[in-house]
Protein backbone atom coordinates (compact mmCIF):
# COMPACT_ATOMS: atom_id res chain seq x y z
CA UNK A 1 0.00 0.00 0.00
CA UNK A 2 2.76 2.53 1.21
CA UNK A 3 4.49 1.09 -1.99
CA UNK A 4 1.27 1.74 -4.45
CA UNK A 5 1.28 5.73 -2.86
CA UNK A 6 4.97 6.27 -3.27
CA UNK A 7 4.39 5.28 -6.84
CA UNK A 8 1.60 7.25 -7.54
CA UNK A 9 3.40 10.58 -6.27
CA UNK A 10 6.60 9.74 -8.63
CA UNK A 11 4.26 9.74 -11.39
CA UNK A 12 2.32 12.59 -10.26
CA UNK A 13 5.93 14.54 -10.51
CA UNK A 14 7.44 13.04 -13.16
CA UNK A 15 4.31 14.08 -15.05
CA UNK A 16 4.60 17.84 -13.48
CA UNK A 17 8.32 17.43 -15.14
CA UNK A 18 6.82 16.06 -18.68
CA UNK A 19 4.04 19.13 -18.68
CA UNK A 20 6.55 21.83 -17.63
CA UNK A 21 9.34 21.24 -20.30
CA UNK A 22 6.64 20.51 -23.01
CA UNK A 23 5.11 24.14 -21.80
CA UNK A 24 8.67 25.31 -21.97
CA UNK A 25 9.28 24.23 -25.32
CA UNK A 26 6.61 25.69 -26.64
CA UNK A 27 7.26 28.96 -25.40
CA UNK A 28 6.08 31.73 -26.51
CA UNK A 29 2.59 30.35 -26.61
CA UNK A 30 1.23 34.03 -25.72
CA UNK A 31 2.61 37.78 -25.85
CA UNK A 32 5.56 38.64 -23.82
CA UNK A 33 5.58 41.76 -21.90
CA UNK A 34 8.52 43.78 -21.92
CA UNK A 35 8.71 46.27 -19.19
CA UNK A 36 10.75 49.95 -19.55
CA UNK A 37 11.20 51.58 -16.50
CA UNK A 38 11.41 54.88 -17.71
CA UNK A 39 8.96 57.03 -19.46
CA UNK A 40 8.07 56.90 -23.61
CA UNK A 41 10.57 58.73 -25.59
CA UNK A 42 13.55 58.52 -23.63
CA UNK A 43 16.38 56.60 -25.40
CA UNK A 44 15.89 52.86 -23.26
CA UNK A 45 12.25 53.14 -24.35
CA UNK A 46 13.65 53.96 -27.69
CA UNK A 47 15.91 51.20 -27.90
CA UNK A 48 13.02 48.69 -26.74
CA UNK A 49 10.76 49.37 -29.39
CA UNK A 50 13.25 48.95 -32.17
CA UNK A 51 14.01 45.79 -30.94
CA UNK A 52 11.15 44.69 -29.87
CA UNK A 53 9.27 45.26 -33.27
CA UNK A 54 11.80 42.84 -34.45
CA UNK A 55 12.51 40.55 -32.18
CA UNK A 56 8.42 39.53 -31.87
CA UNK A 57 8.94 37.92 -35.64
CA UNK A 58 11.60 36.21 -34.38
CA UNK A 59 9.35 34.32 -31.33
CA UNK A 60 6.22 34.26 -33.29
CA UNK A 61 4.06 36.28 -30.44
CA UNK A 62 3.39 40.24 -29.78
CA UNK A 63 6.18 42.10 -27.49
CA UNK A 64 4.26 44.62 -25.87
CA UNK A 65 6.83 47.47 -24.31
CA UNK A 66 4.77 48.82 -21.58
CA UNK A 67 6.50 51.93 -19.45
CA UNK A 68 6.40 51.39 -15.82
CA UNK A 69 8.02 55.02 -14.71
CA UNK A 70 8.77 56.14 -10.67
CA UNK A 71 11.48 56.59 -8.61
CA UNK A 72 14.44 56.25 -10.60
CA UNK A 73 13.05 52.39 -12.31
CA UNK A 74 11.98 51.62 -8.77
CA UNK A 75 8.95 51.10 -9.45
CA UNK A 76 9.19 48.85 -12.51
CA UNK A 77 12.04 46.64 -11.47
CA UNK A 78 9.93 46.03 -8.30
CA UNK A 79 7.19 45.19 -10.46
CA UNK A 80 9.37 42.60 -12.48
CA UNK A 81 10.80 40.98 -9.44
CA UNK A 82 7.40 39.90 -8.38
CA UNK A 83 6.78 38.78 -11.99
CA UNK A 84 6.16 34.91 -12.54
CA UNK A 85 8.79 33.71 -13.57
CA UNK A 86 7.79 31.66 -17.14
CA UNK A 87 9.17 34.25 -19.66
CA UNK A 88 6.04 36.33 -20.38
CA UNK A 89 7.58 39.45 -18.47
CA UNK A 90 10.59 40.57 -19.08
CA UNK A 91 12.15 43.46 -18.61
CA UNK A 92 14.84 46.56 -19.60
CA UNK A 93 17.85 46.67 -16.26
CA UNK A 94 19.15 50.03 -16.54
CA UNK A 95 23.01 50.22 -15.21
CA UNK A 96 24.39 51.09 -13.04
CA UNK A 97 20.80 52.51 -11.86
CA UNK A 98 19.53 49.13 -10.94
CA UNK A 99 22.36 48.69 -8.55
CA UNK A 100 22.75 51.87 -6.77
CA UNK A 101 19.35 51.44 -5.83
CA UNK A 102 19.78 48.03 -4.70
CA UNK A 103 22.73 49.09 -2.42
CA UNK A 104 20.89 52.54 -1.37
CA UNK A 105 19.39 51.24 2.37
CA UNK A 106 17.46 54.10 2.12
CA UNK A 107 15.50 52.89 -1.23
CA UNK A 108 14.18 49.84 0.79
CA UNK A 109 14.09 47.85 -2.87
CA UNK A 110 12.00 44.45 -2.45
CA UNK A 111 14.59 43.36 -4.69
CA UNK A 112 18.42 42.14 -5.12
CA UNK A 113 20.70 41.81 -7.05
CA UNK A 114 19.82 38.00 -7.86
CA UNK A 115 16.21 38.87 -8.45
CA UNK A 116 17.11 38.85 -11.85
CA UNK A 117 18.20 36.60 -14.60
CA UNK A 118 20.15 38.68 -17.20
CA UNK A 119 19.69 37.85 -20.79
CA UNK A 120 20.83 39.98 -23.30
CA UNK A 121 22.54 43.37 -23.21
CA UNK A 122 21.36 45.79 -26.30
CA UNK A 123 23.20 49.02 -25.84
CA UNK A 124 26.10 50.79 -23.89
CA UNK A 125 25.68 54.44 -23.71
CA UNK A 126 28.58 57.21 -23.10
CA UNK A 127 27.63 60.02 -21.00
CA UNK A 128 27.20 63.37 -21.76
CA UNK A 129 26.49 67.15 -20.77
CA UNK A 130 24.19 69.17 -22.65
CA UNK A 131 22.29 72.23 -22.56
CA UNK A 132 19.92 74.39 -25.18
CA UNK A 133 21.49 76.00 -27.78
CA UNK A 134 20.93 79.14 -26.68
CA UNK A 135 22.02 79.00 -23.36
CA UNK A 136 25.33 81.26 -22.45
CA UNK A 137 27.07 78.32 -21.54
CA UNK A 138 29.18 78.11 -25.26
CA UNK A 139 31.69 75.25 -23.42
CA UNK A 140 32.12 73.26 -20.34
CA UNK A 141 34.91 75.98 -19.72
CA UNK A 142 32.03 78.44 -19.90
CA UNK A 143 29.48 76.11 -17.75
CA UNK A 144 32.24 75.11 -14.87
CA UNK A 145 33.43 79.21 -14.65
CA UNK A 146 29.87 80.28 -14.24
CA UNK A 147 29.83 76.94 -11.13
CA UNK A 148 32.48 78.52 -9.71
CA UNK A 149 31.29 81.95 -9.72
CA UNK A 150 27.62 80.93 -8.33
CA UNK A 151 28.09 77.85 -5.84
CA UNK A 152 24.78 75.55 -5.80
CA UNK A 153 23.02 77.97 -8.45
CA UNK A 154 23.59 76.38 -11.50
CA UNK A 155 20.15 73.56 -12.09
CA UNK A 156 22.10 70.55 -13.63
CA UNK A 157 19.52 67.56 -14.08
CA UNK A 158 19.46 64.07 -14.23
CA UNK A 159 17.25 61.00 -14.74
CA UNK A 160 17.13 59.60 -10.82
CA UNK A 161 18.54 59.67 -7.93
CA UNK A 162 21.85 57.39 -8.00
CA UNK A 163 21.12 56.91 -11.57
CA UNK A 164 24.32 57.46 -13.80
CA UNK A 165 23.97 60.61 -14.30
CA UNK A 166 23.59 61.75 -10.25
CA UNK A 167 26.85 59.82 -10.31
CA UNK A 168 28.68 61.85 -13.23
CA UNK A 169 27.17 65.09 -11.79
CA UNK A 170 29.01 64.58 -8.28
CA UNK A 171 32.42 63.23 -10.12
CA UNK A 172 32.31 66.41 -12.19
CA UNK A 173 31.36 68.44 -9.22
CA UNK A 174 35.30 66.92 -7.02
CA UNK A 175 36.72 67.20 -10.39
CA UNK A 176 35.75 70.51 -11.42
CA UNK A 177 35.79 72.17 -7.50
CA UNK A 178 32.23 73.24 -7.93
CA UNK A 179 28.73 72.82 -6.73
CA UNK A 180 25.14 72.69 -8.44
CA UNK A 181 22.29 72.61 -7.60
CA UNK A 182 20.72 69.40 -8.80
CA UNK A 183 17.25 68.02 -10.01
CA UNK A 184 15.93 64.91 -10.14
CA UNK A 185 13.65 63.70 -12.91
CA UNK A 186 12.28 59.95 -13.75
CA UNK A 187 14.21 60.06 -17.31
CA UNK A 188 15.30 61.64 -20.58
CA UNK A 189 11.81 62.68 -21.65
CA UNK A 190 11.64 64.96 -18.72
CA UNK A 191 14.71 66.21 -18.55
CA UNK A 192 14.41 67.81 -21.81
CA UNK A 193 11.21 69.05 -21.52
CA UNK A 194 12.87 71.02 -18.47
CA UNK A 195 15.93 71.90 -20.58
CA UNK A 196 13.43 73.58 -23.92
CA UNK A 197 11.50 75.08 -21.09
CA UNK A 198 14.17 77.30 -19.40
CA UNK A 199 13.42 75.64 -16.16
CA UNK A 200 16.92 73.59 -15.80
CA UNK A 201 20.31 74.89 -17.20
CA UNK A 202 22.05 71.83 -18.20
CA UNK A 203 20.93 67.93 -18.29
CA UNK A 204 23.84 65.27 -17.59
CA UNK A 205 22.44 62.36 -19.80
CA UNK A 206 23.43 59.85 -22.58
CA UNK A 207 24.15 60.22 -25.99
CA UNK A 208 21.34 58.35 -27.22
CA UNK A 209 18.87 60.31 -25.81
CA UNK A 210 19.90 63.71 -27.73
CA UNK A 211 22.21 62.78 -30.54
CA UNK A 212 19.38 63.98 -32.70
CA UNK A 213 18.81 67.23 -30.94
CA UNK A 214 22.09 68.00 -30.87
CA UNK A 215 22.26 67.53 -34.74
CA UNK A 216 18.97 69.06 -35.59
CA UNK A 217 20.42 72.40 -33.61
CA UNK A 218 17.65 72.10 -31.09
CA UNK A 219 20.58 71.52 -28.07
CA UNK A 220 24.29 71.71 -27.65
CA UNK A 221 26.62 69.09 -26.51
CA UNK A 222 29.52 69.89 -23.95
CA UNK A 223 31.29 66.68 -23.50
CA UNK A 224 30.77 63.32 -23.99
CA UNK A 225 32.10 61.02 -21.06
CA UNK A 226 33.98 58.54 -22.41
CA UNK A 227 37.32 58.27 -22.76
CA UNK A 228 36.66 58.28 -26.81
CA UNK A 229 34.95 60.53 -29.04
CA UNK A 230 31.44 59.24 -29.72
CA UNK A 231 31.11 57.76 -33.82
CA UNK A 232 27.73 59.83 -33.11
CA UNK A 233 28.81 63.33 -32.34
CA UNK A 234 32.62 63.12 -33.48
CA UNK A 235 32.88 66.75 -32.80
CA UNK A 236 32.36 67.10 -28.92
CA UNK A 237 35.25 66.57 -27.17
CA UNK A 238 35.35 63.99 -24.61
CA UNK A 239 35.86 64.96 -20.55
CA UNK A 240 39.96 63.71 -20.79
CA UNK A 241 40.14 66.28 -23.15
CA UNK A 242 39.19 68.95 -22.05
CA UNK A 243 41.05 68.50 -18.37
CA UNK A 244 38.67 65.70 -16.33
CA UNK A 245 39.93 62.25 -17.24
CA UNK A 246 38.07 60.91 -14.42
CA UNK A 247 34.82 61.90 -15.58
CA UNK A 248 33.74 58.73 -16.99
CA UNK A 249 29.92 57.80 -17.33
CA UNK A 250 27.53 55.68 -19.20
CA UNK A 251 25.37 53.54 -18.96
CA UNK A 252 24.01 50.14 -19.72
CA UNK A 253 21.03 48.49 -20.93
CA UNK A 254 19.59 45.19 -21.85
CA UNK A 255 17.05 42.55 -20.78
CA UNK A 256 16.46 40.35 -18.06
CA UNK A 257 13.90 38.52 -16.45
CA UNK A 258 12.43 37.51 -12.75
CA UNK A 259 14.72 35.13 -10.86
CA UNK A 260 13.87 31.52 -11.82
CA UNK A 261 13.14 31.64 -15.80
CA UNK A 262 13.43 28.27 -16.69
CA UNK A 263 16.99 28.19 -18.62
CA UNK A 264 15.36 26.58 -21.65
CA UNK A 265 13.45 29.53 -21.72
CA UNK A 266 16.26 31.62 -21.88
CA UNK A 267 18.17 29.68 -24.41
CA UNK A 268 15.32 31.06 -26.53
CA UNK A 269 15.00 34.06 -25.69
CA UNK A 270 19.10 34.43 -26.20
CA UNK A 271 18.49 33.14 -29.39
CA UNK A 272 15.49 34.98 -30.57
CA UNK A 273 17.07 38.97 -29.31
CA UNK A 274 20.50 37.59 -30.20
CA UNK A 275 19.24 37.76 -34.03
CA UNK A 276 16.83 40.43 -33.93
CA UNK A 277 20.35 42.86 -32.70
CA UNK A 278 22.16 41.45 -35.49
CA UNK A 279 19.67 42.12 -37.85
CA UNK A 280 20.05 45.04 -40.44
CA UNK A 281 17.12 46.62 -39.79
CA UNK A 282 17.67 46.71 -35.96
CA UNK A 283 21.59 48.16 -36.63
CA UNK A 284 20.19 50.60 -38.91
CA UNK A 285 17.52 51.70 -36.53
CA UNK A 286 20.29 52.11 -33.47
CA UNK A 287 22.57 54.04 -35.58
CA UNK A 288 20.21 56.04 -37.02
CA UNK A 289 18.84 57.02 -33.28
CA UNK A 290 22.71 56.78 -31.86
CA UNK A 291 22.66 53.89 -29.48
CA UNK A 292 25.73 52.66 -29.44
CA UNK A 293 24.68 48.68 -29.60
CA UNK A 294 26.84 46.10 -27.39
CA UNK A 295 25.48 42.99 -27.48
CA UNK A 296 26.05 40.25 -24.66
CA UNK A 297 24.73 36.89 -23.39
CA UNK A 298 25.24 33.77 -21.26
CA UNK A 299 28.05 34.03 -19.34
CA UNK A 300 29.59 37.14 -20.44
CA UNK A 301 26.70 39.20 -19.53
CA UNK A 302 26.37 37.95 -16.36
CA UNK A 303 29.77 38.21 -15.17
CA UNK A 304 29.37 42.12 -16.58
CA UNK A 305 26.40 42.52 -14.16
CA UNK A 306 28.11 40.48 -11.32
CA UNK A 307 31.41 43.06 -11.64
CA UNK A 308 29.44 46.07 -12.48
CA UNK A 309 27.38 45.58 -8.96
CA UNK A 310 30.70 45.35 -6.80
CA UNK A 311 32.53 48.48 -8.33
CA UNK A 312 28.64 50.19 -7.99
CA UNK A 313 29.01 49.67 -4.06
CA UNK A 314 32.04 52.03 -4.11
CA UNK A 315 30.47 54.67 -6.15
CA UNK A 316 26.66 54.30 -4.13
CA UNK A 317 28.52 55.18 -0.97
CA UNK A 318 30.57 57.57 -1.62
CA UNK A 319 27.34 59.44 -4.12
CA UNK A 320 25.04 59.05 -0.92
CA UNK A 321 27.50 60.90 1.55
CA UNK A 322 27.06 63.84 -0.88
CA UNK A 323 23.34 62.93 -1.80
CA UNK A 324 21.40 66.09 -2.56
């Protein structure tokens, strides 16, 4: 009898097993929702549509990019960590955002660093400080002077707190001796609706997100933040240039999903975004909108997010010492 019962339960489970990787192979049955954490029109949102758009024909179901703004991808990225895990949300990690608000106490994320299962990386962004073309500000030179002359005066804005671009605010603030006074928005969209508005001097941001500004006239670049000269905008010089070689920013994006994806799942998904970068029409796309596209998987990518999280507890200390 006890015999007859054990039996009956092995069966029962090895028939959970059968169901699960036949469910699992079929995948996608149904559309996959791919979250952004940032508003529309800011370059990750960007970036998720193109591929998106192609990556669907690849896995034969809809991709549905929904924005799930607030506190920096707080918000969101909580959102995805309660997420079933079965492949059917997904979602854009923003670095070295995500981390710094892991490792923030004060954020009080639901989330860790293991809550997610990194899958592809799409782009890798280089910093950069801009302002509207009409501002006074002709040069950093002209910017950093103006700093100097009126401490915590100047609005500089980024896209969060602890985001990348809090971070490469406070670096150019020790590098530079000076102090601004700094604004927080949810992402790109907003910051340059503060920027055409007169309401904030200058935005620290990525080059995606106002390559085409910049060459439309609409905005002027000061520096890029990288220690090369972006393919993009090959006539702003770079912070080592012009006197702050340790003004380094950018930042990273590409998708992941909730902590216990089934790896077959993965595999496809690798597979599937893997060829939907690599297609023409998705390189085309990124160029034409200037992400710079860096494409990573398996175990590359998730050493990259492993590393990226320790040298992030450094930087989220020493940024929330100076927090303002």
């Amino acid at each position: 009898m006890i015999l007859g019962r054990a039996l009956v339960r092995c069966l029962a489970v090895l028939a959970l097993l059968i169901a699960t990787a036949a469910g699992a192979a079929e995948y996608p049955t149904k559309p996959i929702q791919l979250l952004v954490m940032f508003p529309a029109g800011g370059s990750t949102d960007i970036g998720a549509r193109i591929v998106a758009s192609i990556a669907e024909k690849e896995l034969g179901q809809p991709i549905v990019v929904v924005n799930k703004s607030g506190a920096g991808g707080q918000v969101g990225w909580t959102e995805m960590s309660r997420a079933k895990p079965d492949g059917y949300t997904l979602g854009f990690i923003n670095l070295p955002g995500l981390n710094t608000i892991i490792l923030d106490p004060e954020r009080k994320a639901v989330f860790k660093a293991d809550s997610f299962a990194p899958i592809i990386n799409q782009v890798v962004d280089a910093g950069i400080i801009w302002l509207k073309a009409d501002s006074p500000y002709k040069t950093l030179g002209d910017l950093i002077e103006a700093a100097r002359q009126k401490p915590g005066q100047i609005t500089a804005c980024t896209t969060g707190i602890l985001s990348d671009d809090h971070l490469a605010i406070l670096m150019m603030e020790e590098a530079a001796k000076v102090q601004f006074r700094i604004v927080h928005f949810d992402g790109g969209a907003q910051q340059m609706t503060a920027i055409l508005g007169n309401h904030v001097e200058v935005a620290f941001d990525n080059v995606g997100g106002i390559v085409k500004r910049v060459q439309s006239g609409e905005v002027r670049a000061l520096a890029v933040m990288d220690p090369a000269r972006s393919k993009f905008l090959p006539d702003v010089p770079t912070t080592p240039e012009l006197g702050y070689p340790t003004v380094l920013s950018n930042s990273t994006r590409g998708i992941a999903a909730p902590k216990g994806v089934p790896a077959n799942v993965v595999k496809r998904l690798e597979a599937a975004f893997t060829k939907a970068m690599e297609n023409a029409d998705h390189v085309k796309k990124m160029e034409d909108t200037g992400l710079a596209i860096k494409v990573m998987t398996g175990d590359e990518y998730r050493k990259y997010y492993q590393d990226l999280h320790a040298k992030a507890a450094k930087y989220t200390e020493w940024a929330r010492s100076q927090q303002r």
